[in-house]
Protein backbone atom coordinates (compact mmCIF):
# COMPACT_ATOMS: atom_id res chain seq x y z
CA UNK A 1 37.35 -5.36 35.98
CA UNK A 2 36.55 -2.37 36.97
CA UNK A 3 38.13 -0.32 33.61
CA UNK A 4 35.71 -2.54 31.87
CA UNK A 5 32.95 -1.38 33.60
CA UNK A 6 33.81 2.63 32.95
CA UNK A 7 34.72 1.41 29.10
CA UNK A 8 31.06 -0.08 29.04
CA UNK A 9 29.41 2.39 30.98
CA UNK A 10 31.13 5.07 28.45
CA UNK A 11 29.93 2.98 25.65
CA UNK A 12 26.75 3.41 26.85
CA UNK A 13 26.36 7.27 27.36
CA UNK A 14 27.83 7.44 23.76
CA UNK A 15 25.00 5.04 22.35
CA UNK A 16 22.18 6.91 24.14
CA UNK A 17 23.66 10.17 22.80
CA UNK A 18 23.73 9.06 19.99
CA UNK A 19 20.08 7.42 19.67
CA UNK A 20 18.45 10.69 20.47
CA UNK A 21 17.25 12.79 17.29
CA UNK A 22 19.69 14.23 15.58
CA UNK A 23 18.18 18.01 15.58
CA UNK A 24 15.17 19.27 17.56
CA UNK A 25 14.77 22.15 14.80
CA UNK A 26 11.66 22.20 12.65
CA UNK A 27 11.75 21.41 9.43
CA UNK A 28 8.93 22.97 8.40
CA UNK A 29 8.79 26.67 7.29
CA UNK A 30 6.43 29.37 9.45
CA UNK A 31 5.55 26.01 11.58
CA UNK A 32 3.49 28.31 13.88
CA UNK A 33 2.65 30.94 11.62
CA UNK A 34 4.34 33.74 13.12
CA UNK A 35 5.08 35.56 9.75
CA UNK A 36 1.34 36.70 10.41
CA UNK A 37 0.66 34.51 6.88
CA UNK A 38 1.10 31.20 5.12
CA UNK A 39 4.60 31.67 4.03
CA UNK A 40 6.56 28.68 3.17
CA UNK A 41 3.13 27.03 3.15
CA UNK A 42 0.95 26.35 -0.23
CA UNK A 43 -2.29 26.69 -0.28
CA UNK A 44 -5.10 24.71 -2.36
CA UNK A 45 -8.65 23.96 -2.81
CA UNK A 46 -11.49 26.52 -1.30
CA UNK A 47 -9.28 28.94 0.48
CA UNK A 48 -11.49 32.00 0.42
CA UNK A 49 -12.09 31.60 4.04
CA UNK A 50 -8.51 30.37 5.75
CA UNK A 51 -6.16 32.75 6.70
CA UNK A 52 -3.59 33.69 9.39
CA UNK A 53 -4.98 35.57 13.12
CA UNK A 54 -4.23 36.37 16.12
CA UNK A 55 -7.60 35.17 16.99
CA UNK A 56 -7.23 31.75 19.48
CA UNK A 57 -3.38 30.64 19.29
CA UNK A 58 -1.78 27.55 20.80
CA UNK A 59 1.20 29.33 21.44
CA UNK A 60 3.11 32.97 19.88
CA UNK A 61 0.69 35.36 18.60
CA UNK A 62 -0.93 33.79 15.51
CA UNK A 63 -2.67 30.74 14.31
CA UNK A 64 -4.19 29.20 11.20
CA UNK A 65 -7.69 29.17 10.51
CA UNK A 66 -9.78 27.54 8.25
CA UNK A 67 -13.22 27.56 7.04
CA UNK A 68 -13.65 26.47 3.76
CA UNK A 69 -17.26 26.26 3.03
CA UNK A 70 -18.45 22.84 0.33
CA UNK A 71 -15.41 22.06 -1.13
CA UNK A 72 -12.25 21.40 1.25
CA UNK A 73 -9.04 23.89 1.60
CA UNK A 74 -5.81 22.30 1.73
CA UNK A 75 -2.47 23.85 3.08
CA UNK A 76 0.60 21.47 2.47
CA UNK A 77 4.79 22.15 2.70
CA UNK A 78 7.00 20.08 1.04
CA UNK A 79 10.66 19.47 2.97
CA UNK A 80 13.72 17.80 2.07
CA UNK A 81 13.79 14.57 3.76
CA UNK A 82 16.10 11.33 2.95
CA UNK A 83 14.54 7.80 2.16
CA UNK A 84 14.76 5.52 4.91
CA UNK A 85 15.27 8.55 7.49
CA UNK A 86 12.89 8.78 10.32
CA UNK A 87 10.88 12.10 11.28
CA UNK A 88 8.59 12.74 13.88
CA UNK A 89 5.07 15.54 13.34
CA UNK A 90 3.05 16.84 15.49
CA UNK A 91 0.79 19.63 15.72
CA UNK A 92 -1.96 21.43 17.64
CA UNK A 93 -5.96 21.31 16.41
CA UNK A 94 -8.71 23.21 17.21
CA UNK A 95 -12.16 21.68 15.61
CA UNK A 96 -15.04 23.82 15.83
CA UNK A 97 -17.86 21.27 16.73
CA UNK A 98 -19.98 23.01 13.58
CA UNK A 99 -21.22 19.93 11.14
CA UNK A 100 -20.42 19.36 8.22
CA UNK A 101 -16.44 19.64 9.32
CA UNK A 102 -14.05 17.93 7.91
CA UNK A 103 -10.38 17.42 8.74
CA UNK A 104 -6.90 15.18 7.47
CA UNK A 105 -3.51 14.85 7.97
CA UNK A 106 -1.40 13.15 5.01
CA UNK A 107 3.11 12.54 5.06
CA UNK A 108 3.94 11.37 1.62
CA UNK A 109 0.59 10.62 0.18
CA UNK A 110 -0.34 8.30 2.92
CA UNK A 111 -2.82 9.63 5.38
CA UNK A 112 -1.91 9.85 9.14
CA UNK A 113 -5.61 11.06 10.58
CA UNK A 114 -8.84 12.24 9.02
CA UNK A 115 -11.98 12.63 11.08
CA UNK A 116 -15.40 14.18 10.27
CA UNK A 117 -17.35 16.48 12.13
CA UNK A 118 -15.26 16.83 15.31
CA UNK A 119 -16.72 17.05 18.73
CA UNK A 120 -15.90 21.02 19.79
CA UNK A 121 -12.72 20.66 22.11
CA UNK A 122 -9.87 23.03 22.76
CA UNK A 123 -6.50 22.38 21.28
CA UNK A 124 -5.74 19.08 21.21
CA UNK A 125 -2.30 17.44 20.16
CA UNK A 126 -1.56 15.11 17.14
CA UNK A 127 1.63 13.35 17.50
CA UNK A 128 3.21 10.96 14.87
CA UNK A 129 6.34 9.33 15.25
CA UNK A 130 8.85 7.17 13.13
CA UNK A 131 7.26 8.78 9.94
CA UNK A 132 9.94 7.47 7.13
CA UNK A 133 10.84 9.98 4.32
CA UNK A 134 10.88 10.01 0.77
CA UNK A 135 13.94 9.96 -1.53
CA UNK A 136 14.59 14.26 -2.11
CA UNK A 137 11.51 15.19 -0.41
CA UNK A 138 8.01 14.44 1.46
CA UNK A 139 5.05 16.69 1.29
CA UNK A 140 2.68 17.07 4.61
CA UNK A 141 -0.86 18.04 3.68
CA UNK A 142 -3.51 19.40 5.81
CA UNK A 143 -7.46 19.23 4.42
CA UNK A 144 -9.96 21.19 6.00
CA UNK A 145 -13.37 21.73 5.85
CA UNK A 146 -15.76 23.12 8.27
CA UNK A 147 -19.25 25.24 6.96
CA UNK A 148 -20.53 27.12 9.90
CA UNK A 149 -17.17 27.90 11.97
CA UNK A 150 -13.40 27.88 11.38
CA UNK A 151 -10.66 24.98 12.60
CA UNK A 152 -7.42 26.39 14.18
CA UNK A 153 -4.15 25.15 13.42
CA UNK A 154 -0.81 26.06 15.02
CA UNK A 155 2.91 25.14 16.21
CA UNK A 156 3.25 22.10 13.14
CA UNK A 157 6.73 20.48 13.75
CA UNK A 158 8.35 17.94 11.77
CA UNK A 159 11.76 17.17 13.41
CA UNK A 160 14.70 14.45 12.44
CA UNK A 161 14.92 11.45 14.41
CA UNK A 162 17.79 9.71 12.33
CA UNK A 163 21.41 10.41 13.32
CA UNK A 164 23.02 13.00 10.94
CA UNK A 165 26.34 11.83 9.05
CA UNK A 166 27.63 14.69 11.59
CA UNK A 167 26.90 12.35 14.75
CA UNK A 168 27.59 8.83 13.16
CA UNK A 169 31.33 10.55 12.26
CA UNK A 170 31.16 12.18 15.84
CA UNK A 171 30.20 8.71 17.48
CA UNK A 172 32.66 6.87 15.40
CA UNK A 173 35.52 8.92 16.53
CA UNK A 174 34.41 9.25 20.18
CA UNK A 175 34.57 4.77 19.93
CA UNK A 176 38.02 5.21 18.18
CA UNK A 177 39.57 7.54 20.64
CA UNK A 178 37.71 4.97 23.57
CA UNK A 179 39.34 1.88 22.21
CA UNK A 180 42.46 4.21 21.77
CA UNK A 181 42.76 5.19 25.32
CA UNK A 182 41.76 1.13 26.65
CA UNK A 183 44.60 -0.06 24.70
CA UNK A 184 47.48 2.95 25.60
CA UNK A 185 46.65 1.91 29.22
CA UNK A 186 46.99 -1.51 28.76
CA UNK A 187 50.13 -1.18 27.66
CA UNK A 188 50.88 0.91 30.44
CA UNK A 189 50.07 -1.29 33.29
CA UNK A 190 51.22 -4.07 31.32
């Protein structure tokens, strides 16, 4: 009885190992825009007015900001991502309070968030989880607008929360060796 019980409680540590994402790293490029400029990111729309400063960060030493006056700015990054495969975003946002203001969020085409003319605030968080990924690759957009002030933007993640093949081989040879060593003392005692 009480091998069964270490077997199961083994089982268990493997399983919750196993069920925790895959990789904490970003998969976004510049994330928090500490290149001092949009690399990695694309740009779009009326961009005249968005840039990279060190002007009100969440965190590090730069932000985004954007204040693209009557026609939105958009700033989007496409990353590899696998169909089916879960991913988790999130990201900091500083609205201004100015009206008209204008901001959304989209993963694939499909938007997450959009709200106009957002109260003033300091940085508040966006978090999306279980986001499922396109076949090759999923673009994230960001469109912003705001005519009398500038929106801030910093520390975008997008991380993995489906089990490489690296782990599932990993787990499957950690239950191998388990039901390896159950049996060899079996056979021992027996």
């Amino acid at each position: 009885m009480r091998r069964f019980t270490y077997s199961a409680a083994a089982l268990l540590a493997m399983l919750a190992f196993v069920a925790r994402p895959a990789s904490a790293q970003n998969l976004l490029t510049n994330g928090g825009f500490e290149t001092g400029n949009f690399t990695g990111w694309t740009q779009g729309g009326s961009t005249i007015f968005d840039g990279v400063a060190t002007a009100s960060p969440h965190s590090g030493t730069y932000a985004g900001f954007f204040g693209a006056i009557g026609t939105a700015s958009t700033l989007s990054q496409t990353i590899a991502t696998t169909a089916g495969a879960l991913y988790n975003l999130d990201f900091w946002w500083l609205p201004s309070g100015d009206n008209p203001a204008f901001f959304s969020v989209t993963w694939g085409g499909s938007t997450l968030f959009s709200l106009n003319n957002a109260p003033a605030s300091g940085y508040t968080q966006k978090t999306f989880l279980s986001l499922a990924g396109q076949a090759g690759s999923t673009t994230l957009t960001f469109t912003l607008q705001d005519n009398d002030g500038f929106q801030f933007l910093d520390d975008v993640r997008v991380t993995s929360v489906t089990p490489e093949p690296a782990t599932m081989t990993l787990m499957a040879t950690g239950l191998v060796g388990m039901v390896g060593a159950g049996l060899k003392r079996r056979r021992k005692q027996g």
